[in-house]
N, C-alpha and C. Protein backbone atom coordinates (compact mmCIF):
# COMPACT_ATOMS: atom_id res chain seq x y z
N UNK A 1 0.85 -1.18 0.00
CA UNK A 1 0.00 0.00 0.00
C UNK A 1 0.89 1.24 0.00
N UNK A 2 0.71 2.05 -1.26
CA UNK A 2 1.38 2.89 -1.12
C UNK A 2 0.45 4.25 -0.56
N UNK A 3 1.50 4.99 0.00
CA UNK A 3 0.56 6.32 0.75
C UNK A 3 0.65 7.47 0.07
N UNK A 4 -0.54 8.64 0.21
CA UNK A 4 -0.24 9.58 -0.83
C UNK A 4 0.58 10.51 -0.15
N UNK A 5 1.53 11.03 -0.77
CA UNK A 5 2.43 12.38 -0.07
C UNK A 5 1.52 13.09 1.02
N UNK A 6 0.81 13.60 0.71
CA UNK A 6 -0.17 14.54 1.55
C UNK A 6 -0.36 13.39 2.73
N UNK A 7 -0.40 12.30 2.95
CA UNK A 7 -0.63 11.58 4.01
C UNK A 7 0.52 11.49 5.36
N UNK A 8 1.89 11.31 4.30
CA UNK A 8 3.51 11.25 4.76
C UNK A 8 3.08 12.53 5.87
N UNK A 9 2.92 13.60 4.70
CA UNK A 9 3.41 15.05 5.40
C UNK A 9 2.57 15.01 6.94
N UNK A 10 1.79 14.78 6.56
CA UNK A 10 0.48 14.39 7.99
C UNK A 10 0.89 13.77 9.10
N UNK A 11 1.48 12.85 8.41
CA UNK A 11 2.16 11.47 9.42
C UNK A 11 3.54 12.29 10.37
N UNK A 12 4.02 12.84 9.33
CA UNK A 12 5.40 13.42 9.47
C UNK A 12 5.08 13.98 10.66
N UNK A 13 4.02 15.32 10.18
CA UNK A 13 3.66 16.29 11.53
C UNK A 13 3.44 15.66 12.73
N UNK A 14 2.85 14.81 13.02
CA UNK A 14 2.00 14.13 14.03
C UNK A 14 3.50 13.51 14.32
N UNK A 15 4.19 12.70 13.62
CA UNK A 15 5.01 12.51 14.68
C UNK A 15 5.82 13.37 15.26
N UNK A 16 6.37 14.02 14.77
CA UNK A 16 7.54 15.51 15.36
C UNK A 16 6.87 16.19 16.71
N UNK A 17 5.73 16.20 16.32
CA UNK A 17 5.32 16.34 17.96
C UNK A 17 5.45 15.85 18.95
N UNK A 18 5.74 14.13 19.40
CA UNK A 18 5.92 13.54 20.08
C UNK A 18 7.56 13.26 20.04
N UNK A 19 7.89 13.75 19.16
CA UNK A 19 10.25 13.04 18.51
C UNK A 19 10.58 14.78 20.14
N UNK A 20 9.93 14.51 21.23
CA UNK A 20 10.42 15.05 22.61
C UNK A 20 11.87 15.71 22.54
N UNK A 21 12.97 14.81 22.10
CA UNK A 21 14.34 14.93 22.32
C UNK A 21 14.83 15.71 20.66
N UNK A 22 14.21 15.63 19.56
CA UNK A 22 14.02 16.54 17.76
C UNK A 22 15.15 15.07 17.70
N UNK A 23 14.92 14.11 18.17
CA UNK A 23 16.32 12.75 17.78
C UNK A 23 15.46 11.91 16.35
N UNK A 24 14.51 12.27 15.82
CA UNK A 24 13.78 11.84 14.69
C UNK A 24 13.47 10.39 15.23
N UNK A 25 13.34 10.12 16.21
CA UNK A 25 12.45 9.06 16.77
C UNK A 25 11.48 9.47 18.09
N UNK A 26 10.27 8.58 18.36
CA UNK A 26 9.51 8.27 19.50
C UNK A 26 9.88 7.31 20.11
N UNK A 27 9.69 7.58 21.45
CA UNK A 27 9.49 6.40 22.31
C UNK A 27 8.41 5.30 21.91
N UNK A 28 8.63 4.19 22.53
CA UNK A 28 7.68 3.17 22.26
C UNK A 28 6.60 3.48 22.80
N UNK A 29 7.18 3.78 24.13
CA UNK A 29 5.59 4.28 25.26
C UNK A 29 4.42 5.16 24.28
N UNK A 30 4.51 6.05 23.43
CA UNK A 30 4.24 7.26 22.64
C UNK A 30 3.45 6.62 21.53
N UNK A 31 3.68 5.70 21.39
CA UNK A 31 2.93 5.07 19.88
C UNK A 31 2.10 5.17 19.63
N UNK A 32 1.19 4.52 21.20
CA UNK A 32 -0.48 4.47 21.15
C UNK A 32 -0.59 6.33 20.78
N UNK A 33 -0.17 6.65 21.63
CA UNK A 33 -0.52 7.92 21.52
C UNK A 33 -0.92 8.93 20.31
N UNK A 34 0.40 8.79 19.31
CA UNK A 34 0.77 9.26 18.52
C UNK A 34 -0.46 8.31 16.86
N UNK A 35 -0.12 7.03 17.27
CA UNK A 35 -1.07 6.73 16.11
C UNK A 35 -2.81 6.71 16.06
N UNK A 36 -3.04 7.36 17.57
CA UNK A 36 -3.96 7.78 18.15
C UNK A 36 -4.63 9.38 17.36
N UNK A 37 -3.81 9.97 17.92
CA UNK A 37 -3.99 11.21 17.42
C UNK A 37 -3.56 11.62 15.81
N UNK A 38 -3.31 10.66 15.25
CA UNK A 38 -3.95 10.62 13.77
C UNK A 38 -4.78 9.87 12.79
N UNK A 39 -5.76 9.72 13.97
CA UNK A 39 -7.00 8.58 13.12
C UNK A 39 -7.25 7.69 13.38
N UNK A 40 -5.97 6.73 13.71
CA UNK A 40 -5.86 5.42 14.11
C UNK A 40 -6.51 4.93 15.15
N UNK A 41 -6.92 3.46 15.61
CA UNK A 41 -7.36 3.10 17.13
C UNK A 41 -6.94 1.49 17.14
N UNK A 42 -5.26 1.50 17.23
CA UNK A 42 -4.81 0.19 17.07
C UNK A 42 -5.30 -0.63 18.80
N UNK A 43 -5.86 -1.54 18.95
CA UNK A 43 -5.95 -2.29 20.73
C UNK A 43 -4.46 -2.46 21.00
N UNK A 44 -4.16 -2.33 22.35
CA UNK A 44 -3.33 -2.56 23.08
C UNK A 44 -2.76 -3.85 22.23
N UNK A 45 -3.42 -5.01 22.03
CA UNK A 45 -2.62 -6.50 21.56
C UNK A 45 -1.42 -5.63 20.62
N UNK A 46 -2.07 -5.15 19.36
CA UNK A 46 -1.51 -4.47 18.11
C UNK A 46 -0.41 -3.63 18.72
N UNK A 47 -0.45 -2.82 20.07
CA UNK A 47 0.56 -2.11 19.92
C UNK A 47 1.71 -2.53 20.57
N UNK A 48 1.45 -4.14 21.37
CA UNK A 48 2.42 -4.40 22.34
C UNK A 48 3.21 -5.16 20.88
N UNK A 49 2.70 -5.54 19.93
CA UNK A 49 3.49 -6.20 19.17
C UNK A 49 4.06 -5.54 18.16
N UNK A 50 3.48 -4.15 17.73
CA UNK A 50 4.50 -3.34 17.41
C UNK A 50 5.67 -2.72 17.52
N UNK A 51 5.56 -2.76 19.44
CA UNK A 51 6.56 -2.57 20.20
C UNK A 51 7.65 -3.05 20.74
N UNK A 52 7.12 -4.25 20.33
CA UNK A 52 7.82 -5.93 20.29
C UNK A 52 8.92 -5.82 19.14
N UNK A 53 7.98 -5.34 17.92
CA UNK A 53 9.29 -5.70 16.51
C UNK A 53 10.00 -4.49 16.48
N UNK A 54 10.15 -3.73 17.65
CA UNK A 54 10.99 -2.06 17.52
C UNK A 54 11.99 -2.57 18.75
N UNK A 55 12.90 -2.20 18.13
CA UNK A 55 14.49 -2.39 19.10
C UNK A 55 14.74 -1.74 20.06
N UNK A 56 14.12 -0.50 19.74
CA UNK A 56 14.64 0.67 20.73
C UNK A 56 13.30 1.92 20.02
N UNK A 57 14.10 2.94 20.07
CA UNK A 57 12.83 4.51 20.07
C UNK A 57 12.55 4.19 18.32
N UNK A 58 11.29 4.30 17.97
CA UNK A 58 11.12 4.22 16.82
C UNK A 58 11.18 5.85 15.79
N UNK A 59 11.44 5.49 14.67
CA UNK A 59 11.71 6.66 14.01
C UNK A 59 11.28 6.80 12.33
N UNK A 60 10.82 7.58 11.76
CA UNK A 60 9.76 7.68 10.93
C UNK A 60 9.53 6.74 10.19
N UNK A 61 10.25 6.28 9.25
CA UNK A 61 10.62 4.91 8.36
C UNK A 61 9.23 3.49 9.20
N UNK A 62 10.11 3.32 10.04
CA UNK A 62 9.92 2.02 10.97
C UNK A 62 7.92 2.48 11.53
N UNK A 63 7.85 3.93 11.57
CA UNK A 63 6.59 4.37 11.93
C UNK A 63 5.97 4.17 11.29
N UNK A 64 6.11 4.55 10.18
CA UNK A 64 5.15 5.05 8.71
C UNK A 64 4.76 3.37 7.94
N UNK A 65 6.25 2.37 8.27
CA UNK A 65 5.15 1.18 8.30
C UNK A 65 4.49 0.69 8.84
N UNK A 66 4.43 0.92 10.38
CA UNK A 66 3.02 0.03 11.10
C UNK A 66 2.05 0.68 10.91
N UNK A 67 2.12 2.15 10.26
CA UNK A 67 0.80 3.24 9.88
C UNK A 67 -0.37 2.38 9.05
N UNK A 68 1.08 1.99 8.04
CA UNK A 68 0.46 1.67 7.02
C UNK A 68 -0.56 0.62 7.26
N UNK A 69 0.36 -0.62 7.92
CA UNK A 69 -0.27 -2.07 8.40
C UNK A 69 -1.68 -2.00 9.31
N UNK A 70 -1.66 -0.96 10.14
CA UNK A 70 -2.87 -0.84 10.73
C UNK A 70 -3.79 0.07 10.30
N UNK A 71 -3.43 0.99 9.25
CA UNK A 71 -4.69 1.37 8.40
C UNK A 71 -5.38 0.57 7.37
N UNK A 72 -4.48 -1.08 7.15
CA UNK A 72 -4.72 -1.76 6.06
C UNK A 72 -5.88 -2.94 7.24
N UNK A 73 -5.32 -2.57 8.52
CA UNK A 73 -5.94 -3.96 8.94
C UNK A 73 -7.56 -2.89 9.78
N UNK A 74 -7.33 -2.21 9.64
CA UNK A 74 -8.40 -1.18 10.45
C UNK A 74 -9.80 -1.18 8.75
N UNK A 75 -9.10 -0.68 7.69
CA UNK A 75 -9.57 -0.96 6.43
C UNK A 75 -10.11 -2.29 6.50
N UNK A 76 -9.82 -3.16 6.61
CA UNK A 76 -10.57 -4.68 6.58
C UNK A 76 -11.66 -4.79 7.34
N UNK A 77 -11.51 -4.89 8.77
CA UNK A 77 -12.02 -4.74 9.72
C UNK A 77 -13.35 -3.85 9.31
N UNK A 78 -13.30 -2.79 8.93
CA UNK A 78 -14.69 -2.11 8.17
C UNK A 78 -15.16 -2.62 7.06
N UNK A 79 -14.62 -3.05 6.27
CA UNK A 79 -15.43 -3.91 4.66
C UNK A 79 -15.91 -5.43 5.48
N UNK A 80 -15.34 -5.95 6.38
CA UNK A 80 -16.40 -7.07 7.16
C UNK A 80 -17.34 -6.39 7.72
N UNK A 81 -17.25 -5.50 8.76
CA UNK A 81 -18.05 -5.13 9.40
C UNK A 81 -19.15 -4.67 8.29
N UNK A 82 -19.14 -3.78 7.33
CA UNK A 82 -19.67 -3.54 6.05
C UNK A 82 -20.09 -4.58 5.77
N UNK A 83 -20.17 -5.87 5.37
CA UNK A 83 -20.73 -6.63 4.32
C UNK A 83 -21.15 -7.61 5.43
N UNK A 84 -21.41 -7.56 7.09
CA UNK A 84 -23.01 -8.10 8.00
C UNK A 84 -23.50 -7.46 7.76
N UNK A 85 -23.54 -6.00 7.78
CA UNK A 85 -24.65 -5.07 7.44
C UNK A 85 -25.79 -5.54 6.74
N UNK A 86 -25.27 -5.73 5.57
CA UNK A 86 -26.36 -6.71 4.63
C UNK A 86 -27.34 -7.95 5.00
N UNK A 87 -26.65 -8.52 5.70
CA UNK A 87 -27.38 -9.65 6.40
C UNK A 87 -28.16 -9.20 7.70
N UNK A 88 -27.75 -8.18 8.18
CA UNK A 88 -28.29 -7.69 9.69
C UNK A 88 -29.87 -7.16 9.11
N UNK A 89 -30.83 -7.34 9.00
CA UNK A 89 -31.76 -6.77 8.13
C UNK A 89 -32.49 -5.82 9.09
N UNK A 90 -32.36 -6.24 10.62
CA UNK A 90 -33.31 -5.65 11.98
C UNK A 90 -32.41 -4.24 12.41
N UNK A 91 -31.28 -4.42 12.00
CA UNK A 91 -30.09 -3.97 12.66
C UNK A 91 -30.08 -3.64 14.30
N UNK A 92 -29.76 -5.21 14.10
CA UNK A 92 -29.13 -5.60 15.50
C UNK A 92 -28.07 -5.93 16.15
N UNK A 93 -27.50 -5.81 14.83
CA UNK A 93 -25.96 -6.32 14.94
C UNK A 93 -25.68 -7.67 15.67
N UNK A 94 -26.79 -8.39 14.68
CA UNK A 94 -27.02 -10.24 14.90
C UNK A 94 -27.22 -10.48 13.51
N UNK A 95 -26.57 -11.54 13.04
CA UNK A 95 -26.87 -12.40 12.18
C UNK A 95 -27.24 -13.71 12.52
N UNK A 96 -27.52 -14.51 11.58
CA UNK A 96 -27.74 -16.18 11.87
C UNK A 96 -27.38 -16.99 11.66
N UNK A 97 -26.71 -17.98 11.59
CA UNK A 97 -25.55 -18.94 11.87
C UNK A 97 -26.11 -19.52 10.40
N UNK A 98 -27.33 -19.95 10.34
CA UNK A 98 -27.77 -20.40 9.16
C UNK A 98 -27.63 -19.46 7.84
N UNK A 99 -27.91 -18.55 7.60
CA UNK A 99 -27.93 -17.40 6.98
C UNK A 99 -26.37 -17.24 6.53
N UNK A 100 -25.81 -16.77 7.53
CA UNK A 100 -24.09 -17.00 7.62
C UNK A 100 -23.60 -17.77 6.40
N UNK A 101 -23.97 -19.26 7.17
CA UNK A 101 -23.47 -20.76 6.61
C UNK A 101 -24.15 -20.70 4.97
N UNK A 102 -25.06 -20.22 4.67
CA UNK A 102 -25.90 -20.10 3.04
C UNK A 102 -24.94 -19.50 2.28
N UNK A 103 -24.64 -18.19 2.82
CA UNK A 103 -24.10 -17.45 1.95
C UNK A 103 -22.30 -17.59 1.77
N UNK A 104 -21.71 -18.20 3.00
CA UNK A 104 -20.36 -18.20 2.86
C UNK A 104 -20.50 -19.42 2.19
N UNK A 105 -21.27 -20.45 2.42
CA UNK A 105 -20.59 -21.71 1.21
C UNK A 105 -21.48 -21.65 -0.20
N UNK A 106 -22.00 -20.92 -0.87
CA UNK A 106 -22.58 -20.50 -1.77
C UNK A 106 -22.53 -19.55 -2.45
N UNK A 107 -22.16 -18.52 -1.89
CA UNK A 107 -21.92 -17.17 -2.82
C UNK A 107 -20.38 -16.74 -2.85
N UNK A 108 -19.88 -16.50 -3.73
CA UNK A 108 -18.02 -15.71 -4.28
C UNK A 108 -17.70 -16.68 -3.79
N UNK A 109 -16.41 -16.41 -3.07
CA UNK A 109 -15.13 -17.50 -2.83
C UNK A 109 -15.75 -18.69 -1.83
N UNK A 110 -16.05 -19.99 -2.18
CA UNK A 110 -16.96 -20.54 -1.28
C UNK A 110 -16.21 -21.36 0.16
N UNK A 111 -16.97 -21.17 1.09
CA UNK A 111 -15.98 -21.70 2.07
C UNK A 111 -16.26 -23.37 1.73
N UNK A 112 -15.56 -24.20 2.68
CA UNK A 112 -15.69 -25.79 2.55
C UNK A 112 -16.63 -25.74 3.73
N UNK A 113 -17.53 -27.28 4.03
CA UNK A 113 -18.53 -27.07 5.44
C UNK A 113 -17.42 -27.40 6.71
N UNK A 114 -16.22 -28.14 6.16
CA UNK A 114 -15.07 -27.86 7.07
C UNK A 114 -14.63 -26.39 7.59
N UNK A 115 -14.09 -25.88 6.65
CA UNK A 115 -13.46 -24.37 6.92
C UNK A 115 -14.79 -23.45 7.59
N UNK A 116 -16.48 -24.05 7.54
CA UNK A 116 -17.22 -22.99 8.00
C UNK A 116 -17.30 -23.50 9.53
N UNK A 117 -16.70 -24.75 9.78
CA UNK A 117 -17.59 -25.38 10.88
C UNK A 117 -16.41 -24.89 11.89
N UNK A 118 -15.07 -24.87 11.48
CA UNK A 118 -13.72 -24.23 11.99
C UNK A 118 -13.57 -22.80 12.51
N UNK A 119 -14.25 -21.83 11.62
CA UNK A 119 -14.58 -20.95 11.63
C UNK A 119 -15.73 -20.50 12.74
N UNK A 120 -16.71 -21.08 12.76
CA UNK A 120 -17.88 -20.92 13.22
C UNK A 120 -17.89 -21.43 14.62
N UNK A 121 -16.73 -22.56 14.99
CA UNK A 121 -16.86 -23.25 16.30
C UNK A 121 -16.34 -22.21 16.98
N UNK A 122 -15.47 -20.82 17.13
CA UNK A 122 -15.16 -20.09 18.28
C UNK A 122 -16.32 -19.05 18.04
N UNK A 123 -17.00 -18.98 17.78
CA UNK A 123 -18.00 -17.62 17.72
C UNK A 123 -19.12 -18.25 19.31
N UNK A 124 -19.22 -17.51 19.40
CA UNK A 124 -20.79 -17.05 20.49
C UNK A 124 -21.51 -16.98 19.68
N UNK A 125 -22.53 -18.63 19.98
CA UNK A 125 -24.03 -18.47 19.50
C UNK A 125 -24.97 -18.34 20.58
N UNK A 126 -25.97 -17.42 20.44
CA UNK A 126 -26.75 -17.60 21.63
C UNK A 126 -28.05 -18.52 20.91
N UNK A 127 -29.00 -18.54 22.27
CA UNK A 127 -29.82 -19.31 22.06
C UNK A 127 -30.87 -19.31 21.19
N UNK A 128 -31.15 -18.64 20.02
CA UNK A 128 -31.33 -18.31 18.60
C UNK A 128 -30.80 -18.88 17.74
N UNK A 129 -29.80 -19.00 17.89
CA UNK A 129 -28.93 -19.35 16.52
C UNK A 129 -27.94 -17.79 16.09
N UNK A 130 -28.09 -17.21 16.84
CA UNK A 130 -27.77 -15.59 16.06
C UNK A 130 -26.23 -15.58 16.97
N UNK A 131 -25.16 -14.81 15.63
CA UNK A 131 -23.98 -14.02 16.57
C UNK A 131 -23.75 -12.39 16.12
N UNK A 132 -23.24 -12.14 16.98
CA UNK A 132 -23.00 -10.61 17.46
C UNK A 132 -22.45 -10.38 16.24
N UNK A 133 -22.80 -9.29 15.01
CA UNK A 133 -21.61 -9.20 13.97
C UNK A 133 -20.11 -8.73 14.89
N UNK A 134 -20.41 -7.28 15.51
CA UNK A 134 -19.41 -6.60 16.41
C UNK A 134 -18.29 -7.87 17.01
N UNK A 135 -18.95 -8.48 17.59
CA UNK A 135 -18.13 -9.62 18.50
C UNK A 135 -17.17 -10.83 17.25
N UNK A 136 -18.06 -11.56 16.66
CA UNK A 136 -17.46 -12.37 15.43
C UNK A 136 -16.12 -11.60 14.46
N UNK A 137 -16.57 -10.11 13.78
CA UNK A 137 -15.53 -9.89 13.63
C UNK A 137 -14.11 -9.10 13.84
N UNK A 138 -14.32 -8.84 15.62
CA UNK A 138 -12.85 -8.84 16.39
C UNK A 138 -13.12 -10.24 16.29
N UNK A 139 -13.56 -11.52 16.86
CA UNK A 139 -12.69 -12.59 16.67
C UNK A 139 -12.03 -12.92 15.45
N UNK A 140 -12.60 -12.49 14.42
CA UNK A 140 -11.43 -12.64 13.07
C UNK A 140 -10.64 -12.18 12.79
N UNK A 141 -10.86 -11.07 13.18
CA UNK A 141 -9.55 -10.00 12.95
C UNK A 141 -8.23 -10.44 13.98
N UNK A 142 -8.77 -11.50 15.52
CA UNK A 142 -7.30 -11.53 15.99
C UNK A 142 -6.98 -12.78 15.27
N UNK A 143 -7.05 -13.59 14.48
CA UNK A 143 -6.37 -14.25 13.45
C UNK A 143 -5.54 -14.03 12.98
């Protein structure tokens, strides 16, 4: 994913505010912060493991790619959430396990009744048959 200049320059700003010491890096502590206050809303998991693959104070380069990675995975995260919508018809932010199961092994890329039943065994069904869209896809997304 490439980013448009006008995005860099954005990025750029937002970080220099937090580069405390002008050493063209942040602290790790600063991350949430910083990728906070430009749009972003990575969970704690995302940022301990960002913080994980940084050696020491991070600095624009090394920034501007986890920008990228979590605007790509924040982007996903909304085109799922986007396409229960469709199925949510009450909007309840419930779908139906059956409903679900129709359309993932039947329509576009089809799942197997293996890969749905794999899939489908960590979700919360309640006593309906219905799961939470909200809830189902954070469980996919920590995949």
């Amino acid at each position: 994913m490439s980013l448009p200049e006008e995005t860099i320059h954005e990025y750029k700003e937002g970080f220099r505010l937090f580069d405390k010491k002008s050493s063209g890096a942040i602290l790790k502590e600063d991350l949430g912060s910083v990728m906070r206050s430009l749009g972003l809303n990575p969970t704690n998991a995302e940022l301990a493991q960002y913080q994980q693959e940084s050696e020491g104070d991070i600095g624009f380069d090394e920034f501007l790619g986890m920008m990228t990675r979590q605007m790509q995975k924040e982007d996903t995260e909304e085109n799922i959430k986007a396409s229960f919508k469709i199925f949510d018809k009450n909007n309840t932010n419930e779908v139906s396990v059956q409903e679900l199961k129709h359309v993932l092994l039947t329509i576009g890329e089809k799942l197997s009744e293996d890969d749905f039943d794999e899939m489908i065994k960590e979700a919360e069904i309640d006593k309906n048959g219905m799961i939470n869209c909200t809830d189902f896809v954070k469980m996919l997304m920590s995949k």
